[in-house]
C-alpha atoms as a PDB file:
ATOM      1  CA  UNK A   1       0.000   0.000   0.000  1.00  0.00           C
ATOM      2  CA  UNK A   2       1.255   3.350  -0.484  1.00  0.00           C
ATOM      3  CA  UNK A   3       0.777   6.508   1.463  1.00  0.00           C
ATOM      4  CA  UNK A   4      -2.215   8.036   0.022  1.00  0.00           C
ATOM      5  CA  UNK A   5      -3.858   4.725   0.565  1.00  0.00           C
ATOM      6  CA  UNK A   6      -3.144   5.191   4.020  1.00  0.00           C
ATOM      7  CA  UNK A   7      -4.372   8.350   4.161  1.00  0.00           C
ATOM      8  CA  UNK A   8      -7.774   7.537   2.225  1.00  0.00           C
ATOM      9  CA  UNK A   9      -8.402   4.702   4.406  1.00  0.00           C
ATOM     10  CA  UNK A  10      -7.957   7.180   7.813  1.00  0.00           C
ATOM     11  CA  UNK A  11     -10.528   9.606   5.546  1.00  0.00           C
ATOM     12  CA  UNK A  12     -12.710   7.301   4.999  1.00  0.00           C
ATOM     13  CA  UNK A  13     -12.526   5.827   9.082  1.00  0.00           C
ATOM     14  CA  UNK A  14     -12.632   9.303  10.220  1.00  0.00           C
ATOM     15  CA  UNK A  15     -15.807  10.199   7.984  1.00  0.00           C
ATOM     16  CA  UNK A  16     -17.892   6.536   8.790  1.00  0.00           C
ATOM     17  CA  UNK A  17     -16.543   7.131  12.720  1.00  0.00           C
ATOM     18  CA  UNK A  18     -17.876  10.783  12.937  1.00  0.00           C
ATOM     19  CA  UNK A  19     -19.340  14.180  11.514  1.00  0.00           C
ATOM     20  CA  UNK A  20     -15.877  15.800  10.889  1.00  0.00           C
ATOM     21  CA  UNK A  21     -15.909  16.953   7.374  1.00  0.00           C
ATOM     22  CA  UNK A  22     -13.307  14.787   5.180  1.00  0.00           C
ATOM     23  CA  UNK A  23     -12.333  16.295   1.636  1.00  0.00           C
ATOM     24  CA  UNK A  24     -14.434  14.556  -1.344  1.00  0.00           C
ATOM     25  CA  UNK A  25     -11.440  13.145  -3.081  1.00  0.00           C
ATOM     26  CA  UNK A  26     -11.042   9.907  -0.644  1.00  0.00           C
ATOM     27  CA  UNK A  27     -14.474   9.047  -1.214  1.00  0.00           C
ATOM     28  CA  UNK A  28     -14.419   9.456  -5.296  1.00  0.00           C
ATOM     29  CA  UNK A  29     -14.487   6.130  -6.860  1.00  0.00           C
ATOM     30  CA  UNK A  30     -14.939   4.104  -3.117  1.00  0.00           C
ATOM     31  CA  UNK A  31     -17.570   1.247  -3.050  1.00  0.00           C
ATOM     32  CA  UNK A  32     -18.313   2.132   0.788  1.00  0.00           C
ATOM     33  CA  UNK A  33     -16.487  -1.039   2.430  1.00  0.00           C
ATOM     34  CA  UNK A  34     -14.616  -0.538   5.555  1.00  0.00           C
ATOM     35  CA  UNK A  35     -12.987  -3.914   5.500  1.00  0.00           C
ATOM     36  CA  UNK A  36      -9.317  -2.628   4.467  1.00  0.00           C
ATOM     37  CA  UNK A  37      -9.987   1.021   6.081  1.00  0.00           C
ATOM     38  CA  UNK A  38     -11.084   0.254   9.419  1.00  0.00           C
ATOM     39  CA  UNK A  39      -7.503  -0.699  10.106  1.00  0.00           C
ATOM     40  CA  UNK A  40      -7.396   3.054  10.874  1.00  0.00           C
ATOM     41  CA  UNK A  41     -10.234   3.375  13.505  1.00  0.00           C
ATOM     42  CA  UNK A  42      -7.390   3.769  15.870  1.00  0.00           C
ATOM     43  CA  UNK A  43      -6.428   6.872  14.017  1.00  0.00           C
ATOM     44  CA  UNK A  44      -9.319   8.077  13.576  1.00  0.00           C
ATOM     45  CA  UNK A  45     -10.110   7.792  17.175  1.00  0.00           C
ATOM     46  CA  UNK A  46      -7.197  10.503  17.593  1.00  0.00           C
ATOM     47  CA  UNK A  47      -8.842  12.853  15.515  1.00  0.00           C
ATOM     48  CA  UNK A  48     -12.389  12.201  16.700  1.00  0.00           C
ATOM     49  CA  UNK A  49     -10.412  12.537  20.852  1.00  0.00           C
ATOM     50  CA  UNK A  50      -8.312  15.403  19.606  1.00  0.00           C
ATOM     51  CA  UNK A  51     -11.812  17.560  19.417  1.00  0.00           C
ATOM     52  CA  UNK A  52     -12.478  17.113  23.315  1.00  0.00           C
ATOM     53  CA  UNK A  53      -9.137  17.159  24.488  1.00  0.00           C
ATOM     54  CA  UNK A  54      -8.330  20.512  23.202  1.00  0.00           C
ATOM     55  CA  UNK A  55     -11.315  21.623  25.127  1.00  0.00           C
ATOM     56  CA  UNK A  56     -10.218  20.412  28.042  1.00  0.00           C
ATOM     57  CA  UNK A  57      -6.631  21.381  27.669  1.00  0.00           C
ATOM     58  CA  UNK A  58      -7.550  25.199  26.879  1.00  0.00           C
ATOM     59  CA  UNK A  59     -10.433  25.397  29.506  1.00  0.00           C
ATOM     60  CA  UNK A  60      -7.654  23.876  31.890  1.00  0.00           C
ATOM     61  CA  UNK A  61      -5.753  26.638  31.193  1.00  0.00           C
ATOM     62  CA  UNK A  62      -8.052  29.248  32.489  1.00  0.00           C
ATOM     63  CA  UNK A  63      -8.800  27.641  35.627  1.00  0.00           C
ATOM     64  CA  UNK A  64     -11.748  26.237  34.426  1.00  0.00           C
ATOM     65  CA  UNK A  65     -13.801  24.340  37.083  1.00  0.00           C
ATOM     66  CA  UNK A  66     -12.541  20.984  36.139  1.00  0.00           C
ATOM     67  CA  UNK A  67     -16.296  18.824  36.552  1.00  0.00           C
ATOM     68  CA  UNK A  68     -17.680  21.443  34.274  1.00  0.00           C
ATOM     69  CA  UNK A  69     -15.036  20.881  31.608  1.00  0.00           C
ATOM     70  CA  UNK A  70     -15.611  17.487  31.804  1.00  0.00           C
ATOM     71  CA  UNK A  71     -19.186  17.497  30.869  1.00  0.00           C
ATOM     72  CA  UNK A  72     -18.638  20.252  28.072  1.00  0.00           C
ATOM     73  CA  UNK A  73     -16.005  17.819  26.665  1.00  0.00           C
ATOM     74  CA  UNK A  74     -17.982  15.097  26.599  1.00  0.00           C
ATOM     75  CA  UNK A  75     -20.688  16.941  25.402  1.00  0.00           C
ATOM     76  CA  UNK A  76     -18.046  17.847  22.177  1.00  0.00           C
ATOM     77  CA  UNK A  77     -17.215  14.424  21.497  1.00  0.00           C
ATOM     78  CA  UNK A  78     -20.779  13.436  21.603  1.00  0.00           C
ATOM     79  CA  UNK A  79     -21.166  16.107  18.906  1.00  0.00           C
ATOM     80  CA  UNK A  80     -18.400  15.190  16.965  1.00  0.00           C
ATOM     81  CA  UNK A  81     -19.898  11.920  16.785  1.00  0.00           C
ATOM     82  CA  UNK A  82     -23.224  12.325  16.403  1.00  0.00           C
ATOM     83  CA  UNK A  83     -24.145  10.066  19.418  1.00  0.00           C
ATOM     84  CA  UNK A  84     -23.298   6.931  16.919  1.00  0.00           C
ATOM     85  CA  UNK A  85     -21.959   4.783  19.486  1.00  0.00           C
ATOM     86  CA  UNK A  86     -24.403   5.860  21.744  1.00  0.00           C
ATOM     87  CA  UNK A  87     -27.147   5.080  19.866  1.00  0.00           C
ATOM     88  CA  UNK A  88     -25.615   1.676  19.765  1.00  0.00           C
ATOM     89  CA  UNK A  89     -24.841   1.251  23.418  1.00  0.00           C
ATOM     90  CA  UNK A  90     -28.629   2.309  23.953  1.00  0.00           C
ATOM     91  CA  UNK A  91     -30.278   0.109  22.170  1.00  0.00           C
ATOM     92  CA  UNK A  92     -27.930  -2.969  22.810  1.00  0.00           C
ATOM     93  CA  UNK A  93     -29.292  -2.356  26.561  1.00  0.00           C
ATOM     94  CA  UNK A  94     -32.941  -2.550  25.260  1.00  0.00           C
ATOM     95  CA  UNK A  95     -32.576  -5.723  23.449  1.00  0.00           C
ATOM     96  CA  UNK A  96     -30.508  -7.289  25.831  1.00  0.00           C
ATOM     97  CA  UNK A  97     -32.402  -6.225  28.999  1.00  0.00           C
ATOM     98  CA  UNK A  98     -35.897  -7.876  27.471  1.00  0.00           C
ATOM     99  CA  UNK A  99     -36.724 -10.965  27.852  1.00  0.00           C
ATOM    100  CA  UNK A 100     -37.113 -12.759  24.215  1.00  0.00           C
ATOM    101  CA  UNK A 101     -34.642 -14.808  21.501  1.00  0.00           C
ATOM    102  CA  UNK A 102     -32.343 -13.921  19.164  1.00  0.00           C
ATOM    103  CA  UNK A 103     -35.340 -12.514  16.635  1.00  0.00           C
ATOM    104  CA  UNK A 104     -36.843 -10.226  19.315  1.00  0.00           C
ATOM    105  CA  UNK A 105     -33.706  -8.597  20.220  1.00  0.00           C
ATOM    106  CA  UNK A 106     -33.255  -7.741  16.418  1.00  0.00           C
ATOM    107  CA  UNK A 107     -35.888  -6.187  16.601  1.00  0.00           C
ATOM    108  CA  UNK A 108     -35.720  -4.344  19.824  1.00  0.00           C
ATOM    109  CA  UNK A 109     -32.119  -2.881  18.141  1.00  0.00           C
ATOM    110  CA  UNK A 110     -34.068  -2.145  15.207  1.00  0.00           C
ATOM    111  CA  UNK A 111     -36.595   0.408  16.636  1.00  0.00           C
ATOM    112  CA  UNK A 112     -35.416   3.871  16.899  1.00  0.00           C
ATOM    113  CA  UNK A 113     -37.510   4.485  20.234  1.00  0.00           C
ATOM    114  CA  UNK A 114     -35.676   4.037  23.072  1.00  0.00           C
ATOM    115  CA  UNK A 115     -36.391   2.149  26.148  1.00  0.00           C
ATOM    116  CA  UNK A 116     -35.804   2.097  30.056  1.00  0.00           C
ATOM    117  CA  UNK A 117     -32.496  -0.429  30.066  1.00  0.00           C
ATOM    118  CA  UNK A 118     -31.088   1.984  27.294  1.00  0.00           C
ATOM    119  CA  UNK A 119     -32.031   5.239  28.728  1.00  0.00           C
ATOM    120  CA  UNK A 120     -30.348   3.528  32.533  1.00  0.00           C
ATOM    121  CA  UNK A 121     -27.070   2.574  30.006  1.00  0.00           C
ATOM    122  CA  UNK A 122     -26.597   6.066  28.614  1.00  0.00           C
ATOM    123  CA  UNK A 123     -26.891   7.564  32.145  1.00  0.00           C
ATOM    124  CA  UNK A 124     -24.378   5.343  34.211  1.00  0.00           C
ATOM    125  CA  UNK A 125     -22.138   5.581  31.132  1.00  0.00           C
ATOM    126  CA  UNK A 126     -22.003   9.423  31.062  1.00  0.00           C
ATOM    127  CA  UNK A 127     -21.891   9.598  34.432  1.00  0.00           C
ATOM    128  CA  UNK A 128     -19.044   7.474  35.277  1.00  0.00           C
ATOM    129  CA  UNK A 129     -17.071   9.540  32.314  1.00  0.00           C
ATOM    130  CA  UNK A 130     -17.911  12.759  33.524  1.00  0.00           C
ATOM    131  CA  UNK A 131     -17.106  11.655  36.848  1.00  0.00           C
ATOM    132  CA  UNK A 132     -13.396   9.945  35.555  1.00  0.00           C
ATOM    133  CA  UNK A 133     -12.665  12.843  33.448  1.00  0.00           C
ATOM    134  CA  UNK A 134     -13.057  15.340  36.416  1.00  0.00           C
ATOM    135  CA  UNK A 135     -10.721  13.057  38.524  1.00  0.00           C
ATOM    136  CA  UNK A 136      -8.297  12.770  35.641  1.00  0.00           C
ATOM    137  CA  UNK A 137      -8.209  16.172  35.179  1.00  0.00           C
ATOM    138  CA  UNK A 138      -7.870  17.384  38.972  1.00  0.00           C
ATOM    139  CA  UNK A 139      -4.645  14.926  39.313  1.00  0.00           C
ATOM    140  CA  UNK A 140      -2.916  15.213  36.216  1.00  0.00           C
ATOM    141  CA  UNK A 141      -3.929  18.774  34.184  1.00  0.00           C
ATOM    142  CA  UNK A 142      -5.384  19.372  31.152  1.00  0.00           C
ATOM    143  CA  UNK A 143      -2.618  18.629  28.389  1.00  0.00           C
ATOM    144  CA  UNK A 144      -2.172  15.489  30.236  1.00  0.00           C
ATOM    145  CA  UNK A 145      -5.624  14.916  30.193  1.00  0.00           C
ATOM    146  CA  UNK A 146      -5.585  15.746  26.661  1.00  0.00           C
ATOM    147  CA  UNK A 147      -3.565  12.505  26.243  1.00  0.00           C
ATOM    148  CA  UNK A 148      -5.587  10.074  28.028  1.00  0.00           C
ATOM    149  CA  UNK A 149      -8.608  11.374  25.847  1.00  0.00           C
ATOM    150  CA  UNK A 150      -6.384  10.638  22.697  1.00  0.00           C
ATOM    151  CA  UNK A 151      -5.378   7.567  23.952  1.00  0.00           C
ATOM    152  CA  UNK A 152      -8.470   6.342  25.209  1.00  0.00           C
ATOM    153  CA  UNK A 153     -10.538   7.198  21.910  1.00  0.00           C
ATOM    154  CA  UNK A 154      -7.784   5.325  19.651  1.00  0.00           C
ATOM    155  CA  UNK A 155      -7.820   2.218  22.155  1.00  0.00           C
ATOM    156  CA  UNK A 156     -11.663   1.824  22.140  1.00  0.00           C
ATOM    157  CA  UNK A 157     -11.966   2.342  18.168  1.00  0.00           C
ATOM    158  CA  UNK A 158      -9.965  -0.722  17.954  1.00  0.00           C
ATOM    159  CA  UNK A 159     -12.133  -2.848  20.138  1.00  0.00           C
ATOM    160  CA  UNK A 160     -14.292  -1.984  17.717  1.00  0.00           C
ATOM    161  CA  UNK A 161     -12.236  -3.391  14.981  1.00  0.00           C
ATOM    162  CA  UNK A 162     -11.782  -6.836  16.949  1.00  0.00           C
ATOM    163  CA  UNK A 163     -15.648  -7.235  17.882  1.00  0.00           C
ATOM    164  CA  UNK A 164     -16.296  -6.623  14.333  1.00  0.00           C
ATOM    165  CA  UNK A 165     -13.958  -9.009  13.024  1.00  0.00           C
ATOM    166  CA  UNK A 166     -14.468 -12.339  15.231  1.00  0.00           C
ATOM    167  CA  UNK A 167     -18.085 -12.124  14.823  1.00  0.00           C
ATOM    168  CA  UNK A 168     -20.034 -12.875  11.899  1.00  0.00           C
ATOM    169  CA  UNK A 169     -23.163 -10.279  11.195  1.00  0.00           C
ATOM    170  CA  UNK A 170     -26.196 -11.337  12.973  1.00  0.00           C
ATOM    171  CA  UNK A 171     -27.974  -9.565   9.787  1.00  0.00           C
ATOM    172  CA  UNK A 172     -27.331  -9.510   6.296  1.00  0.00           C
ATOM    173  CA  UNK A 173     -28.813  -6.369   5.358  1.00  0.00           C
ATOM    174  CA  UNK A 174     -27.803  -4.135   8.631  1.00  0.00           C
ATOM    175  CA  UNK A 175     -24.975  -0.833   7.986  1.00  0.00           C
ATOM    176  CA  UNK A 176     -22.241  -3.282   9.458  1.00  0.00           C
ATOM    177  CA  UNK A 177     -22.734  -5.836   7.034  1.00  0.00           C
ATOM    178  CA  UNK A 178     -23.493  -3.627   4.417  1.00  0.00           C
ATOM    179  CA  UNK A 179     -19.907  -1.868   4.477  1.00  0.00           C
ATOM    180  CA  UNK A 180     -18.091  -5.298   4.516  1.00  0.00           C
ATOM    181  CA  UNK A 181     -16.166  -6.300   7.873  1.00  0.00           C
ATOM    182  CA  UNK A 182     -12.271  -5.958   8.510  1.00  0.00           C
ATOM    183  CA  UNK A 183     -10.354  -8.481   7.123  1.00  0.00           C
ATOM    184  CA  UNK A 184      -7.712  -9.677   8.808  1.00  0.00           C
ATOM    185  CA  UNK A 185      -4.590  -7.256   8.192  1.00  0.00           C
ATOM    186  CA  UNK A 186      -6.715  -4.536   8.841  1.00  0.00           C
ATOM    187  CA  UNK A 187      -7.632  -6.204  12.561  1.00  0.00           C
ATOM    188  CA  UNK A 188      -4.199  -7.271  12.893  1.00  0.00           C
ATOM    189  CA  UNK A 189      -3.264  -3.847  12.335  1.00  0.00           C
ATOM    190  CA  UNK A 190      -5.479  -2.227  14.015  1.00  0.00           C
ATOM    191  CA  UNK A 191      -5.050  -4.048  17.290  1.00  0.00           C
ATOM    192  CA  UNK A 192      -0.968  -3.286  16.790  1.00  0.00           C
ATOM    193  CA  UNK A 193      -1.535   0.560  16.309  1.00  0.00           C
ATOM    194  CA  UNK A 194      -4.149   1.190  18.540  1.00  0.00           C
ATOM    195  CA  UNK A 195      -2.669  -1.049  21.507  1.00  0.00           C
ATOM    196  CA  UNK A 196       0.670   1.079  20.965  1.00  0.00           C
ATOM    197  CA  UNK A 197      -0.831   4.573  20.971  1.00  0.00           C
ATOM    198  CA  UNK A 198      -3.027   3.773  23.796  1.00  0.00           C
ATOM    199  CA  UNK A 199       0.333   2.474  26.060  1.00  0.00           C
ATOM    200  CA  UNK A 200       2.485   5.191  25.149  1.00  0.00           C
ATOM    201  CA  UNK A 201       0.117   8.091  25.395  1.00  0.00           C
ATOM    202  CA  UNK A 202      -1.362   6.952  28.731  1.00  0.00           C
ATOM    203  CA  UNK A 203       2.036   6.341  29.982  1.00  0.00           C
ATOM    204  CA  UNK A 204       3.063  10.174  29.432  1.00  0.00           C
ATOM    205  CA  UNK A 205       0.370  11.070  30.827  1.00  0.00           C
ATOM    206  CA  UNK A 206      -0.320   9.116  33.937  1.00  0.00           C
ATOM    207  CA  UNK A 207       2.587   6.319  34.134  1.00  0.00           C
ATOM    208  CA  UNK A 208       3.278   2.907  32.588  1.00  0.00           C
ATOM    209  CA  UNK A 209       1.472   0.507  35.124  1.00  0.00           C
ATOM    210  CA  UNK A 210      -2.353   2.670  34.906  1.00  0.00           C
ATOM    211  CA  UNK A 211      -1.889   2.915  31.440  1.00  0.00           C
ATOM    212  CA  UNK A 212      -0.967  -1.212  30.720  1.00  0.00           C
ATOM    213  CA  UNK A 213      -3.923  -1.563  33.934  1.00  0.00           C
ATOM    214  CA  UNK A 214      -6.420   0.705  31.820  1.00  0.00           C
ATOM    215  CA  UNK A 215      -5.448  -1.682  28.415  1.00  0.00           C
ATOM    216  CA  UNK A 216      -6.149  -4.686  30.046  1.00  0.00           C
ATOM    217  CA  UNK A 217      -9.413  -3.811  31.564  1.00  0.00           C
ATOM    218  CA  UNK A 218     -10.689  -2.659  28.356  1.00  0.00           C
ATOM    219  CA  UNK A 219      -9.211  -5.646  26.344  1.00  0.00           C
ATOM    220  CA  UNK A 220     -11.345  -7.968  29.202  1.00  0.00           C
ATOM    221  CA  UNK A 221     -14.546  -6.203  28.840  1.00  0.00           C
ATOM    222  CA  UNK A 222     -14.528  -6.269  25.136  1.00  0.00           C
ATOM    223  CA  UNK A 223     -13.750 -10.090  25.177  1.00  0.00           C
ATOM    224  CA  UNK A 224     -16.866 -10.416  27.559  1.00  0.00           C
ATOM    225  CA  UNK A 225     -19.366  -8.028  25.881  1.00  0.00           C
ATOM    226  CA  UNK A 226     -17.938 -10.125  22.186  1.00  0.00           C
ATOM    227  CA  UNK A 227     -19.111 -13.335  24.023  1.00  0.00           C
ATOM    228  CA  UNK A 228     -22.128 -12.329  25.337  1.00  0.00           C
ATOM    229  CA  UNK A 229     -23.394 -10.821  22.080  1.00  0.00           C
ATOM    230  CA  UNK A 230     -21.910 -14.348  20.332  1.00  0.00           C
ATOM    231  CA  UNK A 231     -24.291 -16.342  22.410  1.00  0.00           C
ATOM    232  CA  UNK A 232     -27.295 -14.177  22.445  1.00  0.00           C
ATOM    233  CA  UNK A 233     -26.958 -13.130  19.310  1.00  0.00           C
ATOM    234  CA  UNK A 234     -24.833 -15.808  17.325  1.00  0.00           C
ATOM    235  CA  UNK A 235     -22.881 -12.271  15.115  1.00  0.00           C
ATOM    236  CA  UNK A 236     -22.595  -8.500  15.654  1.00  0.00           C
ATOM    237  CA  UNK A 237     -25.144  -5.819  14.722  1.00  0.00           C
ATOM    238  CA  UNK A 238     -23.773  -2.020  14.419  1.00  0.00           C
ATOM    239  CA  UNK A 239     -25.484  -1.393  17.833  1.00  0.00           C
ATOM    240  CA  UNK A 240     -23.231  -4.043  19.159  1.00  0.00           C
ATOM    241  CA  UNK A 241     -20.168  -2.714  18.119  1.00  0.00           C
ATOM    242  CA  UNK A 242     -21.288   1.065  18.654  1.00  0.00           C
ATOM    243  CA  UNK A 243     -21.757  -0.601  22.078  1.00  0.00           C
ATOM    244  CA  UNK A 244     -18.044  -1.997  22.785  1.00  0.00           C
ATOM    245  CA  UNK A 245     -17.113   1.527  21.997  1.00  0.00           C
ATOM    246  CA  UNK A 246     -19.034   3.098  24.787  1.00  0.00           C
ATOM    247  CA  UNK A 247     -17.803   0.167  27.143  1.00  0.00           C
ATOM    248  CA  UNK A 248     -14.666  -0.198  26.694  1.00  0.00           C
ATOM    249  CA  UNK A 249     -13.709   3.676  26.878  1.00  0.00           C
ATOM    250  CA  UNK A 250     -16.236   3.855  30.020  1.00  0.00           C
ATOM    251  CA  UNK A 251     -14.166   1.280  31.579  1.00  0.00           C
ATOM    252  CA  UNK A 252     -10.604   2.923  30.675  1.00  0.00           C
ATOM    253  CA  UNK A 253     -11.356   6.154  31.372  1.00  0.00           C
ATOM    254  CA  UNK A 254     -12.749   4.578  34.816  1.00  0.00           C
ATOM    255  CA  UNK A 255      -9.711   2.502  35.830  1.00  0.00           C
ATOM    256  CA  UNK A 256      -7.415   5.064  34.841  1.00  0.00           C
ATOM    257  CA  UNK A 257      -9.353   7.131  37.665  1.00  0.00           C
ATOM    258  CA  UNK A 258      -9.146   4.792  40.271  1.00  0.00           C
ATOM    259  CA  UNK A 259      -5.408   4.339  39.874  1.00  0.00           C
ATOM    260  CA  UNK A 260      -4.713   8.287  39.994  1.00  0.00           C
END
């Protein structure tokens, strides 16, 4: 592959990942599949992170009350995003918090209304981010901060990556299976740049043994929430791997707290 490959592949991650506004020319031509391209979720994670941090590093600056920067931060990134994970997260809490089978959980993910379980899911999961950020921010600083953001965003874009890959679709005519899934360089690489940018970033920023501690939390809950969704749901739905997003950087962001 050559550069520009690289760099329409990051485009094109960037552009499925979020709302940032990518230049025309990577998409000219492009069938839609993500199954070479996602290899760069991890970078586009740094981009989509990058828009948050720098709120939090320049609010940090002014002595900006450090719970309220959190929740304007996440409030970018949930901009940024368009709420696409989510969205996932949500409804992966309605289907799995009914009781029903496989078919009536499709479904459940399937209906744009949202119910209790998903509304509970979107509340503990802001909450316990808003909660780590503040702590994160109060020990370390903003630019610091900045970091773990970065490194958080590109570590939980790859879980993505790996949910996506092990599991076949549950549905052959939902947006995951519709845009092809990664094959297996682009997991392999994936997993190698986004594990790497993750360790060294959170290392900078808050030491070696939170940052591996962080990593291997979020590694374990993506492994269980993977397994879970294989046996309830025999493959992956985009809600289900909108929904390792939100977990995984939950739990990070979380550990990374408790060991400041």
């Amino acid at each position: 592959m050559q550069i520009s490959d690289y760099i329409d592949d990051i485009a094109r991650s960037t552009g499925f990942l979020s709302r940032l506004p990518m230049p025309a020319r990577h998409f000219s031509g492009h069938d839609g599949s993500l199954a070479r391209a996602s290899a760069m979720f991890p970078v586009a994670g740094l981009l989509i992170g990058l828009c948050p941090g720098l709120v939090v590093a320049l609010l940090s600056a002014g002595d900006a009350n450090p719970a309220l920067t959190a929740v304007l931060a996440l409030a970018v990134l949930i901009g940024v995003t368009g709420a696409l994970h989510e969205d996932g997260l949500a409804d992966s809490a309605d289907a799995f918090g009914a009781r029903g089978g496989r078919e009536h959980m499709l479904e459940i993910m399937k209906d744009s209304r949202i119910g209790t379980y998903g509304v509970l899911a979107l509340l503990i999961s802001f909450a316990l981010r808003a909660i780590a950020l503040t702590i994160i921010l109060s020990v370390i600083g903003g630019w610091n901060t900045l970091l773990v953001l970065l490194a958080v965003a590109a570590a939980s874009r790859t879980a993505m990556v790996w949910h996506w890959n092990v599991l076949p679709p549950a549905r052959q005519n939902g947006v995951a299976a519709s845009v092809g899934a990664p094959d297996q360089d682009a997991r392999t690489l994936a997993l190698v740049v986004g594990g790497l940018v993750c360790v060294i970033l959170a290392s900078l920023a808050c030491g070696l043994f939170p940052a591996l501690f962080g990593l291997a939390l979020l590694a374990a809950i993506a492994s269980l929430w993977t397994s879970l969704v294989r046996n309830k749901l025999n493959g992956h739905t985009g809600d289900t791997i909108g929904a390792t997003q939100q977990l995984t950087e939950t739990v990070c962001l979380t550990a990374l707290a408790l060991l400041l």
